[in-house]
N, C-alpha and C. Protein backbone atom coordinates (compact mmCIF):
# COMPACT_ATOMS: atom_id res chain seq x y z
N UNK A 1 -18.20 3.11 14.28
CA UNK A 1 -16.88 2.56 14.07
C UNK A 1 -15.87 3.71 14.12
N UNK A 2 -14.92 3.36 14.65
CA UNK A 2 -14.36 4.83 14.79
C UNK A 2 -12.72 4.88 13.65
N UNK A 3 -12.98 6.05 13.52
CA UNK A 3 -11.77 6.05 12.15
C UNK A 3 -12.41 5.27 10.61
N UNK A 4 -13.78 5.13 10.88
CA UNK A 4 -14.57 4.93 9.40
C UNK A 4 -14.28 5.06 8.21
N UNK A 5 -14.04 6.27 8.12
CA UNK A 5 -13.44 6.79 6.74
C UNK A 5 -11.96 6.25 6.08
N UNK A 6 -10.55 6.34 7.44
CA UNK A 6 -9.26 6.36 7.45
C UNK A 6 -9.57 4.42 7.56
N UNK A 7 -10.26 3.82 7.88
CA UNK A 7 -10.29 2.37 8.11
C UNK A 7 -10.52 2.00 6.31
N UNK A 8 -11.58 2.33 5.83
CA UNK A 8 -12.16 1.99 4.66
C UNK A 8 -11.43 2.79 3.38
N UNK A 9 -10.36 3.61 3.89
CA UNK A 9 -9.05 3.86 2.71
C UNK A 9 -7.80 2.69 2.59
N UNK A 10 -7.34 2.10 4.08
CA UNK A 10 -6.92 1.18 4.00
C UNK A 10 -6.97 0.12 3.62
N UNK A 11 -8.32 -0.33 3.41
CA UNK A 11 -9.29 -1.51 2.94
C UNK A 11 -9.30 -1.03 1.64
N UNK A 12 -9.18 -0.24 0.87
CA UNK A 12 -9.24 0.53 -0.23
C UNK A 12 -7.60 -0.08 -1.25
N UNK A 13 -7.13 0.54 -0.24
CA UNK A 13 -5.53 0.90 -0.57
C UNK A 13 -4.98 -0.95 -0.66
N UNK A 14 -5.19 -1.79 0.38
CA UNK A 14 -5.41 -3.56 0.11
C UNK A 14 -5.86 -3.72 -1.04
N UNK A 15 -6.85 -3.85 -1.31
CA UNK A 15 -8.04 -4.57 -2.43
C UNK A 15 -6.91 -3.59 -3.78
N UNK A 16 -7.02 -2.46 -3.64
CA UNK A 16 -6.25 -2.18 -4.73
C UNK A 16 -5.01 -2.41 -5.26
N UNK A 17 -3.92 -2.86 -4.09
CA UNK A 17 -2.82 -3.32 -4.14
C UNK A 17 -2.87 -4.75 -4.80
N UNK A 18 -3.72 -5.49 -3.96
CA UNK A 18 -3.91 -7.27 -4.48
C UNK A 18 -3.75 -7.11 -6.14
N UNK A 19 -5.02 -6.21 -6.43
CA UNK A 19 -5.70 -6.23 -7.69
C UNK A 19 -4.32 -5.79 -8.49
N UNK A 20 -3.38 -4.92 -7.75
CA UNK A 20 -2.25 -4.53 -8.54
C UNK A 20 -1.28 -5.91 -9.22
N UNK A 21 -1.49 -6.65 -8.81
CA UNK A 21 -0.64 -7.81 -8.72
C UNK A 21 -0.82 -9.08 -8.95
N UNK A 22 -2.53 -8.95 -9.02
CA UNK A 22 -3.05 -10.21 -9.33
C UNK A 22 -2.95 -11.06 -10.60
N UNK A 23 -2.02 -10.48 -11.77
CA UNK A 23 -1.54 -10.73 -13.19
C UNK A 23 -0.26 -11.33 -13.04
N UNK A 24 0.27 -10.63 -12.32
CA UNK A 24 1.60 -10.84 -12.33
C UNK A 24 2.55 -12.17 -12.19
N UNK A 25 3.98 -12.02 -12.59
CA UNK A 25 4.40 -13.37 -12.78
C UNK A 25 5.52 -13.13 -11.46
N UNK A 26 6.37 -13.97 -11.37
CA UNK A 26 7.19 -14.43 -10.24
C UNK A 26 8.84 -13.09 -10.34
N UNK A 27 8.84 -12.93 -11.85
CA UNK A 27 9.58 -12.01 -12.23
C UNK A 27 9.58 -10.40 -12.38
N UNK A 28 8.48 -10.36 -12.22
CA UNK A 28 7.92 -9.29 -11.97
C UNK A 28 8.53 -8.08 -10.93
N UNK A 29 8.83 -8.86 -9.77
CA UNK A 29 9.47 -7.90 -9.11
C UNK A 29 10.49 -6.77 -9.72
N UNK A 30 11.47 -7.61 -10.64
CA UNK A 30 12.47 -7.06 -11.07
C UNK A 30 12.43 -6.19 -12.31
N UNK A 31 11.37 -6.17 -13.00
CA UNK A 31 10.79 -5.76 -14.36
C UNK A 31 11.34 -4.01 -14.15
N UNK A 32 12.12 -3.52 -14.90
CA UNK A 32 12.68 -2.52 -15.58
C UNK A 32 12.71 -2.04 -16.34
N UNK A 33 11.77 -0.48 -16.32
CA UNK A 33 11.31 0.14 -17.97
C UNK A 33 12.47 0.73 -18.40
N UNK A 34 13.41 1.32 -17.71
CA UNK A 34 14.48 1.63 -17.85
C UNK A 34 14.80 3.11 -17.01
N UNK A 35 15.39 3.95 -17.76
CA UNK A 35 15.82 4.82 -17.56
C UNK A 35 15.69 5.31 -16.13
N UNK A 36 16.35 5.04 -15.17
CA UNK A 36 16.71 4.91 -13.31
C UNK A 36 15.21 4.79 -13.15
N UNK A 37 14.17 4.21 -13.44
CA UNK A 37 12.87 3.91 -13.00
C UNK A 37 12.78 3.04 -12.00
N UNK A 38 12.28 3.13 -10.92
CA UNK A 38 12.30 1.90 -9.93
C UNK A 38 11.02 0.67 -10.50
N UNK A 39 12.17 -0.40 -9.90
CA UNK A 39 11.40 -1.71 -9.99
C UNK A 39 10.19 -1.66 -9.17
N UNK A 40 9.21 -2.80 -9.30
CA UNK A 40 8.49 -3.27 -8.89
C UNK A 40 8.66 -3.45 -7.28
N UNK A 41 9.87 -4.25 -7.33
CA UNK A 41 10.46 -4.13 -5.88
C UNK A 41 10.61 -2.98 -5.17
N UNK A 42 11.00 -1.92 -5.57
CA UNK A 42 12.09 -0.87 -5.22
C UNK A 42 10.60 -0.14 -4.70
N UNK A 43 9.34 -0.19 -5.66
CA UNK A 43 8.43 0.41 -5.45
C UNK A 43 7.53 0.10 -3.93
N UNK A 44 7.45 -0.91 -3.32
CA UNK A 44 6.68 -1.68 -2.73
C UNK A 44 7.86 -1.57 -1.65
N UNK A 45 8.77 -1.33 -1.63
CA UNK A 45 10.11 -1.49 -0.50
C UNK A 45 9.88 0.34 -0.02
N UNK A 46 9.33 1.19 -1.13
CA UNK A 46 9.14 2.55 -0.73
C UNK A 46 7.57 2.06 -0.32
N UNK A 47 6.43 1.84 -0.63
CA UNK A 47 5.08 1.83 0.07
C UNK A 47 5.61 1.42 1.10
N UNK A 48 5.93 0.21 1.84
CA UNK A 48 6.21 -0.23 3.20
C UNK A 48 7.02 0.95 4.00
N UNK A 49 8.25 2.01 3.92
CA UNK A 49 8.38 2.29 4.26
C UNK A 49 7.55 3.97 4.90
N UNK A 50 6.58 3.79 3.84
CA UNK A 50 5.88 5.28 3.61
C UNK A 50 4.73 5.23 4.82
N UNK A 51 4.17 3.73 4.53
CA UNK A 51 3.48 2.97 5.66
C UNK A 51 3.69 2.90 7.27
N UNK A 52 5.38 2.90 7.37
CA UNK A 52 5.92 2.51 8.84
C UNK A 52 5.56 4.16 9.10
N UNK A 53 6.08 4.88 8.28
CA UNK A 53 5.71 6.36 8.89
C UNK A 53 4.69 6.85 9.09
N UNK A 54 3.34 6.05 8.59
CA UNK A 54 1.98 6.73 8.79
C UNK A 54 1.61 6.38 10.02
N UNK A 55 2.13 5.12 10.27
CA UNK A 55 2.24 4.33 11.63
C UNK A 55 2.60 5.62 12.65
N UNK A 56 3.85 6.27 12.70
CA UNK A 56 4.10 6.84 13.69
C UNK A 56 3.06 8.13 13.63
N UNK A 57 2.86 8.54 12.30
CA UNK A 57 1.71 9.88 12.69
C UNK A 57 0.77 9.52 13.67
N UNK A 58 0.35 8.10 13.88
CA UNK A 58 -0.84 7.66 14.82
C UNK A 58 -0.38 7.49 16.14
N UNK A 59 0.87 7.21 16.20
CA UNK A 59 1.31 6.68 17.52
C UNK A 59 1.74 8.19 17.83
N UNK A 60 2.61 8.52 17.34
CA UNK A 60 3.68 9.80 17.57
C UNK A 60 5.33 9.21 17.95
N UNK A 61 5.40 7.80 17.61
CA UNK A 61 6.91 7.36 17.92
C UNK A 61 7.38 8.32 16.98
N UNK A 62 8.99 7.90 17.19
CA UNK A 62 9.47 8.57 16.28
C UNK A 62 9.68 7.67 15.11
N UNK A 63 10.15 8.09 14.27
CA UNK A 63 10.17 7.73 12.68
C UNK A 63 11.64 6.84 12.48
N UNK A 64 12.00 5.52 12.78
CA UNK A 64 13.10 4.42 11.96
C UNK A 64 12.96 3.94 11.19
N UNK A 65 13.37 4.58 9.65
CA UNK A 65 12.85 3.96 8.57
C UNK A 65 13.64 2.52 8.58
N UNK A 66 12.38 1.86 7.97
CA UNK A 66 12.89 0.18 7.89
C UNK A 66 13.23 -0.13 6.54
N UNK A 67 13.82 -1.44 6.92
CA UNK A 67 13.70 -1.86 4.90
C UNK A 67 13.35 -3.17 4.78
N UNK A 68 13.11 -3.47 3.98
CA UNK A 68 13.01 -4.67 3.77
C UNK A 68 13.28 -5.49 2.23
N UNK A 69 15.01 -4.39 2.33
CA UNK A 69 15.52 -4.83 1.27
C UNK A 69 16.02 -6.02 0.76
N UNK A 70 16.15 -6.88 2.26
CA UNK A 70 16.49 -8.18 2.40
C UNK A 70 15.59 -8.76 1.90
N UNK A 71 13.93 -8.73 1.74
CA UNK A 71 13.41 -9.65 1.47
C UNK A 71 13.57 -9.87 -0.63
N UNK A 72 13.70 -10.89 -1.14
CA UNK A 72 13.85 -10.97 -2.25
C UNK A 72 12.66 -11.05 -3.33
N UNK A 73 11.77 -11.77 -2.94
CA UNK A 73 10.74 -11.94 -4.02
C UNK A 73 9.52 -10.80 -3.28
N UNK A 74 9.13 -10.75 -4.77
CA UNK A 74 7.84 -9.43 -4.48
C UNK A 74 7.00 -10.16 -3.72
N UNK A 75 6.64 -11.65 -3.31
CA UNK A 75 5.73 -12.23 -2.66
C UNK A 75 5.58 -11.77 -1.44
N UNK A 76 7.20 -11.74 -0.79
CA UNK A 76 7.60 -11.91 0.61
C UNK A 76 7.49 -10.41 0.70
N UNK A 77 7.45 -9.58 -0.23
CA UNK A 77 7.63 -7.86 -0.05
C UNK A 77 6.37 -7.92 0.46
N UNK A 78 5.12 -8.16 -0.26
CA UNK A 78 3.48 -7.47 -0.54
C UNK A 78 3.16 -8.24 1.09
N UNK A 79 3.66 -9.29 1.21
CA UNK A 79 3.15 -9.80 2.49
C UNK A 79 3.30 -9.30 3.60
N UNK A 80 4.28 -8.43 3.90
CA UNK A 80 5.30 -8.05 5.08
C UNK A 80 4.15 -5.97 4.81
N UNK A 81 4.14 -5.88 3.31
CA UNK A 81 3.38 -4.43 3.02
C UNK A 81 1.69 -4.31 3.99
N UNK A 82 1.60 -5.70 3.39
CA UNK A 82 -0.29 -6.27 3.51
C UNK A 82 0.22 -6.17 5.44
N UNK A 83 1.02 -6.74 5.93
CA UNK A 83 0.64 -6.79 7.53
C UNK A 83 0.69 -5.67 7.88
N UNK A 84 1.23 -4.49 7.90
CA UNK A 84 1.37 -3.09 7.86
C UNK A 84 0.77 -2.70 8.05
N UNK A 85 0.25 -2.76 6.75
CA UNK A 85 -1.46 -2.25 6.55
C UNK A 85 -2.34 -2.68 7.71
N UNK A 86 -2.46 -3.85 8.48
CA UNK A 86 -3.01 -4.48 8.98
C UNK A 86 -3.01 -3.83 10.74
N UNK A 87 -1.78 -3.91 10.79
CA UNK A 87 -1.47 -3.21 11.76
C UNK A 87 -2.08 -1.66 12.22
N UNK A 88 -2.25 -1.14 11.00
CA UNK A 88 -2.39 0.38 11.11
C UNK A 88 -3.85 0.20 11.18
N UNK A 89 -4.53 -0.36 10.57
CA UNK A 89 -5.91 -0.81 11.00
C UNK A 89 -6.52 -1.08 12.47
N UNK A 90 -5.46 -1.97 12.96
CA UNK A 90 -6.16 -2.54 13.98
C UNK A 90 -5.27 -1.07 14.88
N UNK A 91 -4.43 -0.26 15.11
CA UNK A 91 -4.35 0.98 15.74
C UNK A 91 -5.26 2.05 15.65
N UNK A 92 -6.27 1.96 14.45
CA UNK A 92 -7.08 2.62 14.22
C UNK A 92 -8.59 2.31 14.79
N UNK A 93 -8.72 1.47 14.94
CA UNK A 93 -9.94 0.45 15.58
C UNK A 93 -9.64 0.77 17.66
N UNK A 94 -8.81 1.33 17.76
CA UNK A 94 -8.40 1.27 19.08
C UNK A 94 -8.37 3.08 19.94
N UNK A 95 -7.79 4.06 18.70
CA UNK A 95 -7.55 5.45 18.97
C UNK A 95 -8.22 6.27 17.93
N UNK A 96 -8.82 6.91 18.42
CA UNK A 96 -9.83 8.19 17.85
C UNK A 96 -9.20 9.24 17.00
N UNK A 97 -9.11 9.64 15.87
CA UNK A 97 -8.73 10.98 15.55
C UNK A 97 -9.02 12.00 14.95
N UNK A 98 -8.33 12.79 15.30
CA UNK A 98 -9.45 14.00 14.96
C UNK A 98 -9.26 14.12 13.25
N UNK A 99 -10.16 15.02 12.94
CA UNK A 99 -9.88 14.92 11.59
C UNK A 99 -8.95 16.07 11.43
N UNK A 100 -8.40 16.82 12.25
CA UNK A 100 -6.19 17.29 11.75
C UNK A 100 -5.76 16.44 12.04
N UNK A 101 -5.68 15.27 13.16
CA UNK A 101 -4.77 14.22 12.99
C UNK A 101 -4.84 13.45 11.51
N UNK A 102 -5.97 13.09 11.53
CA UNK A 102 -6.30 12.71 10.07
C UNK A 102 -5.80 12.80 8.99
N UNK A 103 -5.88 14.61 8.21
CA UNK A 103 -5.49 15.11 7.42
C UNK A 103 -3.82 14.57 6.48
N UNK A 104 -3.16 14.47 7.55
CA UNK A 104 -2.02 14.29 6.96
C UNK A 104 -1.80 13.06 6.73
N UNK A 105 -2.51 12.03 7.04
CA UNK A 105 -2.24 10.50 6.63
C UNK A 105 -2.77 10.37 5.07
N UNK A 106 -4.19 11.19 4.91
CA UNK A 106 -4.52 11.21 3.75
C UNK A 106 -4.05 11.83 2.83
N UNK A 107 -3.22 12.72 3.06
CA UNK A 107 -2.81 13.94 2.26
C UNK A 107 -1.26 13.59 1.86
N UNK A 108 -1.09 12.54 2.48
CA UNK A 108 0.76 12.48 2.66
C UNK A 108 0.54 11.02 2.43
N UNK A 109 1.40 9.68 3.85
CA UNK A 109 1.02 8.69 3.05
C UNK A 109 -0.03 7.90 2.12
N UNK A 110 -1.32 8.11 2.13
CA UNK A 110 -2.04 6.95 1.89
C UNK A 110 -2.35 7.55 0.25
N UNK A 111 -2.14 8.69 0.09
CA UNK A 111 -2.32 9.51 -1.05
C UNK A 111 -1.30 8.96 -1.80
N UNK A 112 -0.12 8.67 -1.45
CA UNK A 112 1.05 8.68 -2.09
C UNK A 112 1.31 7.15 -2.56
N UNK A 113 0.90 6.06 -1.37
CA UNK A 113 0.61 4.97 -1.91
C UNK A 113 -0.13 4.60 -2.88
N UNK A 114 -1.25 5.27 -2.92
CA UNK A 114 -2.27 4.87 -3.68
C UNK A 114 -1.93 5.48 -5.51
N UNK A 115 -0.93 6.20 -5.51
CA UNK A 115 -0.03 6.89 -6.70
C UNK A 115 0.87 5.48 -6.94
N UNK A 116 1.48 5.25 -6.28
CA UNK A 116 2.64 3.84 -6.43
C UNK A 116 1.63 2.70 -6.73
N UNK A 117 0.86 2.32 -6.29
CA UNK A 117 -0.16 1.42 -6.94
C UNK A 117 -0.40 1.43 -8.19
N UNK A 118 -0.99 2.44 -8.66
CA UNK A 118 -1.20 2.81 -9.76
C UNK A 118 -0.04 2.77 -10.54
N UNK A 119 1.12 2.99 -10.63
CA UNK A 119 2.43 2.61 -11.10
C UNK A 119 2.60 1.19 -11.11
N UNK A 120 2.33 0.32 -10.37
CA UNK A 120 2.55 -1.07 -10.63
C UNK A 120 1.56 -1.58 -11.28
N UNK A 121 0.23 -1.15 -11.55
CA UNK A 121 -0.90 -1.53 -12.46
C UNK A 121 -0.33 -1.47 -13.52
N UNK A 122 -0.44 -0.16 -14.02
CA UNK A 122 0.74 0.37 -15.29
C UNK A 122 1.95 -0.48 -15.53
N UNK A 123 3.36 -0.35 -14.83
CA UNK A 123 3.88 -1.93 -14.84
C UNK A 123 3.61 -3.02 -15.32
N UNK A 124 2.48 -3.49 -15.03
CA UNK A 124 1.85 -4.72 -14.97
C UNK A 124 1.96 -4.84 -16.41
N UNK A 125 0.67 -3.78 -16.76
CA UNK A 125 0.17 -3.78 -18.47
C UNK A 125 1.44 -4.05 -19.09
N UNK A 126 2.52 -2.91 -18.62
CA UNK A 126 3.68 -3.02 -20.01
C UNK A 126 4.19 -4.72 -19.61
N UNK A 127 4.67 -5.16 -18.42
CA UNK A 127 4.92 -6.03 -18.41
C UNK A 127 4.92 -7.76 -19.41
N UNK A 128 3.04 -7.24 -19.73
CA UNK A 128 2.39 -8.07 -20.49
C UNK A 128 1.38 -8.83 -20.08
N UNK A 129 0.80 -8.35 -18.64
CA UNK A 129 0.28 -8.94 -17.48
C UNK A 129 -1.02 -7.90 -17.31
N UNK A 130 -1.66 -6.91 -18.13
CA UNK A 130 -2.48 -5.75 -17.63
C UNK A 130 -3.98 -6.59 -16.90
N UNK A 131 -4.05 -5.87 -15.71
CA UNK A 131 -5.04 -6.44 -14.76
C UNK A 131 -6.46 -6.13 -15.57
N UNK A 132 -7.60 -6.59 -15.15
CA UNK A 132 -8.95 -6.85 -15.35
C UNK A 132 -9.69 -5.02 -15.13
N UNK A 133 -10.20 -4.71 -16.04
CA UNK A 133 -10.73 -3.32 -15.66
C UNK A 133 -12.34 -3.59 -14.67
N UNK A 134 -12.36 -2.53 -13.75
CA UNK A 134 -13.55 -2.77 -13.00
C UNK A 134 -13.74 -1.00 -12.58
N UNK A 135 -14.95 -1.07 -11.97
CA UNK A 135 -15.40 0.13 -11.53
C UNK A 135 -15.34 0.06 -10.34
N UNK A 136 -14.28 0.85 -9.97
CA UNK A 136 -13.91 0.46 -8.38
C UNK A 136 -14.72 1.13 -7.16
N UNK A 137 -15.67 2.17 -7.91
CA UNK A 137 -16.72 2.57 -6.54
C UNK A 137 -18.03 1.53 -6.97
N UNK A 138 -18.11 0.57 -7.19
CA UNK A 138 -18.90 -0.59 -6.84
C UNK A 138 -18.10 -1.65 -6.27
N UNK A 139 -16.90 -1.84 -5.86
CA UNK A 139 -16.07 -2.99 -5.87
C UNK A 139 -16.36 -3.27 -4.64
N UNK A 140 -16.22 -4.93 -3.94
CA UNK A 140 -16.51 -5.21 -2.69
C UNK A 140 -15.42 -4.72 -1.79
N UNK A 141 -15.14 -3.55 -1.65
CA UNK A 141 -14.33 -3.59 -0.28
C UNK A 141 -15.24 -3.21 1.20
N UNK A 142 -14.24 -4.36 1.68
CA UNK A 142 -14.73 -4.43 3.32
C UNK A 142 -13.85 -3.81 3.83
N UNK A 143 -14.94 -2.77 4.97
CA UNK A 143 -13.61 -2.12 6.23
C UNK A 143 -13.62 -3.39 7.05
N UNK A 144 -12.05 -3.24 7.24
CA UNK A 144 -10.82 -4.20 8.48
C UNK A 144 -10.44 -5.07 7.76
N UNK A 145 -9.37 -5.19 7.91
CA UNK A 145 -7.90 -6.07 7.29
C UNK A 145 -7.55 -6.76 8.40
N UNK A 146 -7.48 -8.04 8.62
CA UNK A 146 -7.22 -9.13 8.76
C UNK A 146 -5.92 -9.77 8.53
């Protein structure tokens, strides 16, 4: 399978996102610990954009950050995040890389997402919503996103 490793972080980085959210209520998006802390939203509006750029490390386009500040509910955010993801998968299933191309997807975005995740777990808890504890190197993740 090629991109094995970089396929089954993405599949990683999914399953962990869902699980980020799987408590959560409809209000959630907007939930504010305070002090200039970004929302829920604000958080997931930065993964998507951190995402479009890992995109171009693979392609080599150049970099238009997007937004998708328009979209309003965290539903319509994680959905538009989740195809992303999806996308970068199936580019990966298609082009080979070396492991320096590599390096910096792991080291830069997918590293950094997987930090913002973990911030909305956290979220979650204070929220009043704390997700289900599991041992996540037994957890079912499948490589390829769908």
């Amino acid at each position: 399978m090629k991109n094995a490793f970089l396929r089954h972080t993405l599949a990683t980085i999914l399953y962990r996102f869902k699980k980020s959210l799987s408590t959560t209520e409809s209000n959630f998006g907007t939930f504010n610990v305070g002090s200039e802390a970004r929302t829920p939203n604000t958080i997931i509006n930065h993964m998507y954009e951190v995402l479009c750029y890992a995109r171009t490390l693979i392609t080599t386009d150049q970099y238009d950050a997007p937004s998708i500040k328009s979209l309003t509910t965290i539903t319509d955010k994680a959905e538009l995040f989740n195809t992303e993801l999806a996308k970068i998968d199936a580019l990966l299933t298609h082009k080979t890389l070396s492991f320096d191309e590599a390096k910096p997807l792991i080291q830069g975005p997918f590293s950094d997402i997987l930090t913002h995740i973990g911030q909305l777990s956290m979220m979650s808890r204070l929220h009043g919503n704390p997700i289900s504890g599991e041992d996540f190197s037994t957890a079912s993740i499948i490589t390829g996103i769908s």
